[in-house]
Protein backbone atom coordinates (compact mmCIF):
# COMPACT_ATOMS: atom_id res chain seq x y z
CA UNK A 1 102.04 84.02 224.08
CA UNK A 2 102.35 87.91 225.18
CA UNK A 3 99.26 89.98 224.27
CA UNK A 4 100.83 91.64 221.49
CA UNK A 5 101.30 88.39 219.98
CA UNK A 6 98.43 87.13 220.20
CA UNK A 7 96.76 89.73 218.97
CA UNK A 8 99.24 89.76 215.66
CA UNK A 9 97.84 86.12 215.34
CA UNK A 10 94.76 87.00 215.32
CA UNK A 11 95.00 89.71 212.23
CA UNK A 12 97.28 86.79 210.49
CA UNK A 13 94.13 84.27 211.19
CA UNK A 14 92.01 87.07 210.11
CA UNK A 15 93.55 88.31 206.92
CA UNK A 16 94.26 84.29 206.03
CA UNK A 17 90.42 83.90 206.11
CA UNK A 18 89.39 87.12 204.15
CA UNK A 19 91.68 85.85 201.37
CA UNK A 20 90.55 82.55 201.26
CA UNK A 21 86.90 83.88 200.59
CA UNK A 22 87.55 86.44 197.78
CA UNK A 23 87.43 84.95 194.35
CA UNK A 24 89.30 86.91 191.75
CA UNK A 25 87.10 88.80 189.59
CA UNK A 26 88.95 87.62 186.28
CA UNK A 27 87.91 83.91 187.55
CA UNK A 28 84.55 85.01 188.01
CA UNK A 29 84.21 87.10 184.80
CA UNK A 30 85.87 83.44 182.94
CA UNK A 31 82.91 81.24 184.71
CA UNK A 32 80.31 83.32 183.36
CA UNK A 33 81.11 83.53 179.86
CA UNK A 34 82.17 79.61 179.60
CA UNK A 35 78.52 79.11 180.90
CA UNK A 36 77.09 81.66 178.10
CA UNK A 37 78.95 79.50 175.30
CA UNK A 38 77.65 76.53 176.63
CA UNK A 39 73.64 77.49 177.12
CA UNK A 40 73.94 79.06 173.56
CA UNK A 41 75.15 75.84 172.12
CA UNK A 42 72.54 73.65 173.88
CA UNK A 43 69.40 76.51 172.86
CA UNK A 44 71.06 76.12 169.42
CA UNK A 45 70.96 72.01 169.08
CA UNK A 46 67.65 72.26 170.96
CA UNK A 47 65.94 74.48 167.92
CA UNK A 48 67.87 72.67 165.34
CA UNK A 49 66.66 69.07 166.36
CA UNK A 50 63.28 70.62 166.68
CA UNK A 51 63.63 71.79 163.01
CA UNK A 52 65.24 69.04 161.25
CA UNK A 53 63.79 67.00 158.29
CA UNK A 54 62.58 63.74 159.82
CA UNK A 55 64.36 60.30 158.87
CA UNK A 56 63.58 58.78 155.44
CA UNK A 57 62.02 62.51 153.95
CA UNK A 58 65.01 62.62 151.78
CA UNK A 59 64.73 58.77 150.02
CA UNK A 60 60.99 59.56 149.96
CA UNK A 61 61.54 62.73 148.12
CA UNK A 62 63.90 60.81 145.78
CA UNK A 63 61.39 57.87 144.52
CA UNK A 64 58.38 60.14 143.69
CA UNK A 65 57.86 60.36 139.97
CA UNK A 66 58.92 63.85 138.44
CA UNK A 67 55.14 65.90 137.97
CA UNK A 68 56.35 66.70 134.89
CA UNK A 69 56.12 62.98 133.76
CA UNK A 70 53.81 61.68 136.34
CA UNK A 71 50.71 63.98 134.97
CA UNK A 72 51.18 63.70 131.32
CA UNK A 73 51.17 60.29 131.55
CA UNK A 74 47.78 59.61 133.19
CA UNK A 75 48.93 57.13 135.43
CA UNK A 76 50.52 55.16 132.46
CA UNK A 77 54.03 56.00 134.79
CA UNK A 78 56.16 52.58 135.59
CA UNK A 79 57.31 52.18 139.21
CA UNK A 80 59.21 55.22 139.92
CA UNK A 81 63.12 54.01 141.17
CA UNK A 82 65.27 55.92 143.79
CA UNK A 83 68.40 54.91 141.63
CA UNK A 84 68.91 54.77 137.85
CA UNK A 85 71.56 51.83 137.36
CA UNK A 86 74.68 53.13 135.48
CA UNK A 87 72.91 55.29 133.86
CA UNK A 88 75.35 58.07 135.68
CA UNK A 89 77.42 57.14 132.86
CA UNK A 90 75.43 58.80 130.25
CA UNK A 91 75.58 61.83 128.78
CA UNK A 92 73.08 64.49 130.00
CA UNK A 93 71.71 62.17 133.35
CA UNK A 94 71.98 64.29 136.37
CA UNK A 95 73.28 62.00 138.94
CA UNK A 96 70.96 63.34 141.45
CA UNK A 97 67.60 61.23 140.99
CA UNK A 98 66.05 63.81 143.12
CA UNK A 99 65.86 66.43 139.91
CA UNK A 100 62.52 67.21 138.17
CA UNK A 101 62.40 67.66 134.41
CA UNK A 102 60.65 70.40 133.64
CA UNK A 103 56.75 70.51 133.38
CA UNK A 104 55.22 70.76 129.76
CA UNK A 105 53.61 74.14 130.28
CA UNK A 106 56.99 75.55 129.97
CA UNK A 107 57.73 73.34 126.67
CA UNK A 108 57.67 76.07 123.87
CA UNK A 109 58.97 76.49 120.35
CA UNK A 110 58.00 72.90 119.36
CA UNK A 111 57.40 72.31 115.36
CA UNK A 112 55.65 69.36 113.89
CA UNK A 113 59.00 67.18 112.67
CA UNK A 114 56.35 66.56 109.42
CA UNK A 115 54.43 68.63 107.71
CA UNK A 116 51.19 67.83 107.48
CA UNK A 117 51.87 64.44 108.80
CA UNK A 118 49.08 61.81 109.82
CA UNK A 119 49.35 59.67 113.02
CA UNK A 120 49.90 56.21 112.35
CA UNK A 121 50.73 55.10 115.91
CA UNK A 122 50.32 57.49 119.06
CA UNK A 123 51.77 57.45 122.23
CA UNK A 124 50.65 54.93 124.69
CA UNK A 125 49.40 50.72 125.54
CA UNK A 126 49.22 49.22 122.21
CA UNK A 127 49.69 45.48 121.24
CA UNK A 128 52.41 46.96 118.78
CA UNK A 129 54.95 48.39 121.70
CA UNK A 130 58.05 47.29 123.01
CA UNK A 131 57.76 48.58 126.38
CA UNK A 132 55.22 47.61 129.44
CA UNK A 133 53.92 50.56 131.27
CA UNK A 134 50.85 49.11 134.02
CA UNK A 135 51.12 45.64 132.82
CA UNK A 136 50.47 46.92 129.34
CA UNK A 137 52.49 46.89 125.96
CA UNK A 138 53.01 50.54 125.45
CA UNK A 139 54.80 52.47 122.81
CA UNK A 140 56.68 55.09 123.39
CA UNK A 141 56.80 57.92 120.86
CA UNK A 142 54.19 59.14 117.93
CA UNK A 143 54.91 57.78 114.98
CA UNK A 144 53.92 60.05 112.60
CA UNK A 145 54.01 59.89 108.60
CA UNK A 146 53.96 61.98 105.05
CA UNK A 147 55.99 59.90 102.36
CA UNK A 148 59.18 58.54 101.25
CA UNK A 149 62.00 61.10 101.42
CA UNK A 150 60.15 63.62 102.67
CA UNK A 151 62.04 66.55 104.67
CA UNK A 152 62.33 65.72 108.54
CA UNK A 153 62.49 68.81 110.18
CA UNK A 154 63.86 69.59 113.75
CA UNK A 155 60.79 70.13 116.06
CA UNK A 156 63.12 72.54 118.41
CA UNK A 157 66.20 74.38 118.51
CA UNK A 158 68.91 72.76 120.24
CA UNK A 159 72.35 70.69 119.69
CA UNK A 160 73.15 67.39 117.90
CA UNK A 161 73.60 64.31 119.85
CA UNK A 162 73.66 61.59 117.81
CA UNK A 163 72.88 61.60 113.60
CA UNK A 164 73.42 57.49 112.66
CA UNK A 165 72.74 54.40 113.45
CA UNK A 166 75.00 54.63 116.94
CA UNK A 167 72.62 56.36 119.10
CA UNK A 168 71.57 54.08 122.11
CA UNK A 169 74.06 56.21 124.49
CA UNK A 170 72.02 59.24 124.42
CA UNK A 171 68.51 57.67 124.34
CA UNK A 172 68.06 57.32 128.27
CA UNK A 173 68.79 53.69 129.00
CA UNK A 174 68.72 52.42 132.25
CA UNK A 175 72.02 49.90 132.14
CA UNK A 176 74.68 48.84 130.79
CA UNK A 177 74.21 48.97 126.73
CA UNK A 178 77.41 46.63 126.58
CA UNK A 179 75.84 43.44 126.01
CA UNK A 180 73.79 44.84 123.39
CA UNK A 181 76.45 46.22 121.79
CA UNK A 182 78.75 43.17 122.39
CA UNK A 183 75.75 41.23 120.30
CA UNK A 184 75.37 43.97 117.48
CA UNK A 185 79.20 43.13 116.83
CA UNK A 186 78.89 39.56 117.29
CA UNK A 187 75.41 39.37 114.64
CA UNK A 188 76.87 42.16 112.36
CA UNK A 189 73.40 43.97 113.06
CA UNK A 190 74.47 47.44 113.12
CA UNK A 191 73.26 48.26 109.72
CA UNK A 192 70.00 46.70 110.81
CA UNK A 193 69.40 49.70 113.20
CA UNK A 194 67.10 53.00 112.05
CA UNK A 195 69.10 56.01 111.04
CA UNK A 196 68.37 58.58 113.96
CA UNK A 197 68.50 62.01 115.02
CA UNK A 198 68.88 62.83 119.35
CA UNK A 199 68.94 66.72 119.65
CA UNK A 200 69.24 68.30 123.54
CA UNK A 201 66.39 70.67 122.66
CA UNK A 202 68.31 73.28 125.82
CA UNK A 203 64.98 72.96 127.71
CA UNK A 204 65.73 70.13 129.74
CA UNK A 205 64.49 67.52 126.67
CA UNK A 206 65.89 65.78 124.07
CA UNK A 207 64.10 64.90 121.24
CA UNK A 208 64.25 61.56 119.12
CA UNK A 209 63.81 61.05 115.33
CA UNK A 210 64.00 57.50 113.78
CA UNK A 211 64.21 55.57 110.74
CA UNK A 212 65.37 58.48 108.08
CA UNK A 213 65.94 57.18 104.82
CA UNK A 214 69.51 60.14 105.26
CA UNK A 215 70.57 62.65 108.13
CA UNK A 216 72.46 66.01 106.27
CA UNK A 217 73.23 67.14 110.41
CA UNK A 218 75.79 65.92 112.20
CA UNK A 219 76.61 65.48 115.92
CA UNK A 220 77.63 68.95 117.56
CA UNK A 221 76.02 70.72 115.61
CA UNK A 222 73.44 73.25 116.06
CA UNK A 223 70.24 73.19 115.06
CA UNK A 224 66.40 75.55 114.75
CA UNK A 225 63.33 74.47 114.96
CA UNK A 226 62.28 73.48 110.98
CA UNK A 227 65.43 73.17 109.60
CA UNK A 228 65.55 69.95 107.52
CA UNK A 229 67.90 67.51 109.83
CA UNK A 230 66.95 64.44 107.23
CA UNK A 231 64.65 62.38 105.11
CA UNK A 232 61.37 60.09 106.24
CA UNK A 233 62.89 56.85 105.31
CA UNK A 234 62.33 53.52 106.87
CA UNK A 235 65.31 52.23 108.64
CA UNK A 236 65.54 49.70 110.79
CA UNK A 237 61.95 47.72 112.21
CA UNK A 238 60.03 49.28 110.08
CA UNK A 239 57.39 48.72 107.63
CA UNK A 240 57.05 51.76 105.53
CA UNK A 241 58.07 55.04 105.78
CA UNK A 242 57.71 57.24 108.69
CA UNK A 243 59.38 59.39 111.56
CA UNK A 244 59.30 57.77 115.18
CA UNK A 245 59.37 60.77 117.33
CA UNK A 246 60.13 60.75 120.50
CA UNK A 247 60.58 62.97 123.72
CA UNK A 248 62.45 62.61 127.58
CA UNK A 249 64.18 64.28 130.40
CA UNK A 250 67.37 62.62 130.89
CA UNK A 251 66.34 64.15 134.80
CA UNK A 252 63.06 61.93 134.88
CA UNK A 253 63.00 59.39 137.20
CA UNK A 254 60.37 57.22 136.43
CA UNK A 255 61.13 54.30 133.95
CA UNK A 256 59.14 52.44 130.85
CA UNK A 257 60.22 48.51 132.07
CA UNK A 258 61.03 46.37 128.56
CA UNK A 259 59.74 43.69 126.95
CA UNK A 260 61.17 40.72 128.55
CA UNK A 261 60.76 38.93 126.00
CA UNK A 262 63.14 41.70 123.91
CA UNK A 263 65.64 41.84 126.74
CA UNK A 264 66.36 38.29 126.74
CA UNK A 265 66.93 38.50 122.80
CA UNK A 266 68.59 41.72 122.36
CA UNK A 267 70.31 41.72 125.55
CA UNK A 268 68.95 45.40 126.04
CA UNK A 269 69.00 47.02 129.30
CA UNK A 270 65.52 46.21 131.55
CA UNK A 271 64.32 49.50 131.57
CA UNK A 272 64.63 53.04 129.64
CA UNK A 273 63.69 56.59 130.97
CA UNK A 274 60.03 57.14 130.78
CA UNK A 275 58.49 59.74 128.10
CA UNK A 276 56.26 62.27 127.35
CA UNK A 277 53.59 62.48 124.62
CA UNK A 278 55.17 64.98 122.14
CA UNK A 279 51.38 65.27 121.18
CA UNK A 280 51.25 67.57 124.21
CA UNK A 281 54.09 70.09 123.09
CA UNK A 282 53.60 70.12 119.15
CA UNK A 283 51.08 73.29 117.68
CA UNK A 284 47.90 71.94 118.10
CA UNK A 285 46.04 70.86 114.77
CA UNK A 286 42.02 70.40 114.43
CA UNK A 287 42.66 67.27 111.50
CA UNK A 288 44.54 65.27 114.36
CA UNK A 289 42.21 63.28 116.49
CA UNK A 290 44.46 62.09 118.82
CA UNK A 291 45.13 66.02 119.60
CA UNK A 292 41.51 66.31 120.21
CA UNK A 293 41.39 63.85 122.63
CA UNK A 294 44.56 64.85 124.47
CA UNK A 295 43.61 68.49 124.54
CA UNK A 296 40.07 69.13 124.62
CA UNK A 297 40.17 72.75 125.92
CA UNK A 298 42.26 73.31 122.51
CA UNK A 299 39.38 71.65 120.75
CA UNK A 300 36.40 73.32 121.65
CA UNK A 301 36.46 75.61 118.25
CA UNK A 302 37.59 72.77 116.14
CA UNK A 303 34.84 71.93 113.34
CA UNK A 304 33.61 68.24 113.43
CA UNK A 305 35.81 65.71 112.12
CA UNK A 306 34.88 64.22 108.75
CA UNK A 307 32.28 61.05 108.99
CA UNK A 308 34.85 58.34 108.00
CA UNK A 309 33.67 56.08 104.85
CA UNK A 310 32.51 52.69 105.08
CA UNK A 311 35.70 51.38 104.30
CA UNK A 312 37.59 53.49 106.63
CA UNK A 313 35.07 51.99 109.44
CA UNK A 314 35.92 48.72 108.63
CA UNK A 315 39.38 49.39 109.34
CA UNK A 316 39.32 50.44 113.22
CA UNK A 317 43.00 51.59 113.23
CA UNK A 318 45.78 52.79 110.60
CA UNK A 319 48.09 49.94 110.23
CA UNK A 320 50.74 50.47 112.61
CA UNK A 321 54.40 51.75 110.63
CA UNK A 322 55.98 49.33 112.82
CA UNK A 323 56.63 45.62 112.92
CA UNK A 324 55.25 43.86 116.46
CA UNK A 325 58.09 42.99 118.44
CA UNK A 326 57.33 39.28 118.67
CA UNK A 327 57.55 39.22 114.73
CA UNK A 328 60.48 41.30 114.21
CA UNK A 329 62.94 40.32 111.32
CA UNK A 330 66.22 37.61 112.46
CA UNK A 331 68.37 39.33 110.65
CA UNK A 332 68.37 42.23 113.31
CA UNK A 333 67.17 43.10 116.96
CA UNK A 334 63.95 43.83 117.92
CA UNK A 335 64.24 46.63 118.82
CA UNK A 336 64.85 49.87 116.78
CA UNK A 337 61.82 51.72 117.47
């Protein structure tokens, strides 16, 4: 090879190996923001997993009683459940058990469904209930009463649910009512069941009024707190005349378990959504002991309660307005309030 051509081989060799070397700067510029996407991503999944709620906080969240129920009860709460069996269905049950009810500090605008009414059965374990709350027959409303045909006021404003004998669907059952309802068809007990009043009170409550002797409100309609809804009768498993007043968050989660003994009669669902004292909402009076006891910061002005006679002594309790379960009349269910 001649000089000349060995020296053009030599800038070919050279200019072969200078272009080999050189990257492209668009390649380079491509490479670097690839690996920018990629550490972001990886710092990003790295904080997240650090974050995260652990395993199991969600289902634990879900089966702790609501505080709204859980401290007005005093520990008189049935096992909480994660799930409330069909109860979906109903009208007015969230669907997420995880919901609270409201707490009863924020429960205002509450009127005594009675005026001037006595307490013959309170809220809570009695031999006379239908539910079990801590291994304890517990009942679970105030009965409260005045006389025969007296008015029956609504204790908040709010809208008709139910105004008859065909209110189970809107009481908080947990289960299918079909059975029961199958049987109250079968037994021709419908007529056996107290005339009652649900209202959604539009605070997150509904409130429950049983055994009027009439109901002049019907369902949709709405309603203030003191306007006459009815008439203290005694329909249904009753014994004289009275109001069975009861209040619940369709949103609780915690549960009143029923009488077996009931369920296996009736063919009622197990369980029912647990409730409130409505002694802890209504205007405080200084004549009702029970209100004493249950709110004793309430009480401290109260004068001293009249020294009961001899015969009231002998008596240690009013006689219940309801019958006991166990004795309740064949001709219709057990239950009814």
């Amino acid at each position: 090879m001649s000089s000349i051509g060995r020296r053009h081989h030599i800038e070919w060799l050279s200019r072969r190996s200078d272009g080999a070397a050189q990257i492209p700067p668009v390649f380079v510029l491509g490479v670097v923001m690839m690996a920018a996407v990629v550490g972001g991503l990886m710092l990003r999944s790295v904080v997240a997993g650090s974050s995260a709620t652990p395993a199991g906080t969600v289902g634990a969240l879900a089966v702790v009683p609501a505080t709204a129920a859980g401290s007005r009860l005093t520990g008189n709460v049935a096992s909480p459940s994660a799930s409330l069996p069909d109860s979906t269905s109903m009208p007015g049950v969230a669907s997420s058990a995880a919901s609270s009810p409201p707490g009863v500090a924020i429960l205002t605008g509450y009127a005594w469904p009675l005026d001037k009414a006595m307490i013959t059965l309170p809220f809570g374990p009695t031999s006379w209930g239908e539910f079990i709350v801590n291994g304890q027959l517990f009942h679970d409303g105030v009965d409260m009463a005045t006389f025969c045909g007296d008015y029956v006021r609504a204790a908040h404003s709010g809208t008709v649910l139910a105004a008859s004998r065909q209110y189970d669907e809107f009481m908080g059952w947990v289960g299918s009512l079909t059975p029961y309802h199958n049987l109250l068809d079968t037994k021709h007990w419908w007529n056996s069941l107290p005339i009652t009043v649900v209202i959604d009170d539009g605070d997150g409550y509904r409130s429950i009024y049983a055994h009027e002797s009439k109901v002049i409100v019907a369902p949709g309609q709405t309603v203030v707190a003191g306007q006459v809804i009815g008439y203290e009768g005694m329909t249904g498993n009753a014994t004289g005349c009275h109001v069975h007043f009861g209040l619940f968050s369709p949103t609780e989660i915690a549960t009143f378990e029923m009488d077996p003994t009931i369920v296996k009669k009736d063919l009622v669902p197990t369980a029912e959504i647990a409730r409130i004292d409505p002694l802890l909402v209504l205007p405080f009076r200084c004549e009702v002991e029970e209100m004493r006891a249950l709110r004793p910061a309430e009480a401290v002005g109260c004068p001293p309660l009249p020294t009961p006679t001899p015969a009231a002594k002998a008596t240690k309790t009013p006689a219940p307005t309801e019958q006991p379960s166990a004795s309740a009349s064949p001709s219709g269910p057990a239950t009814g309030l």
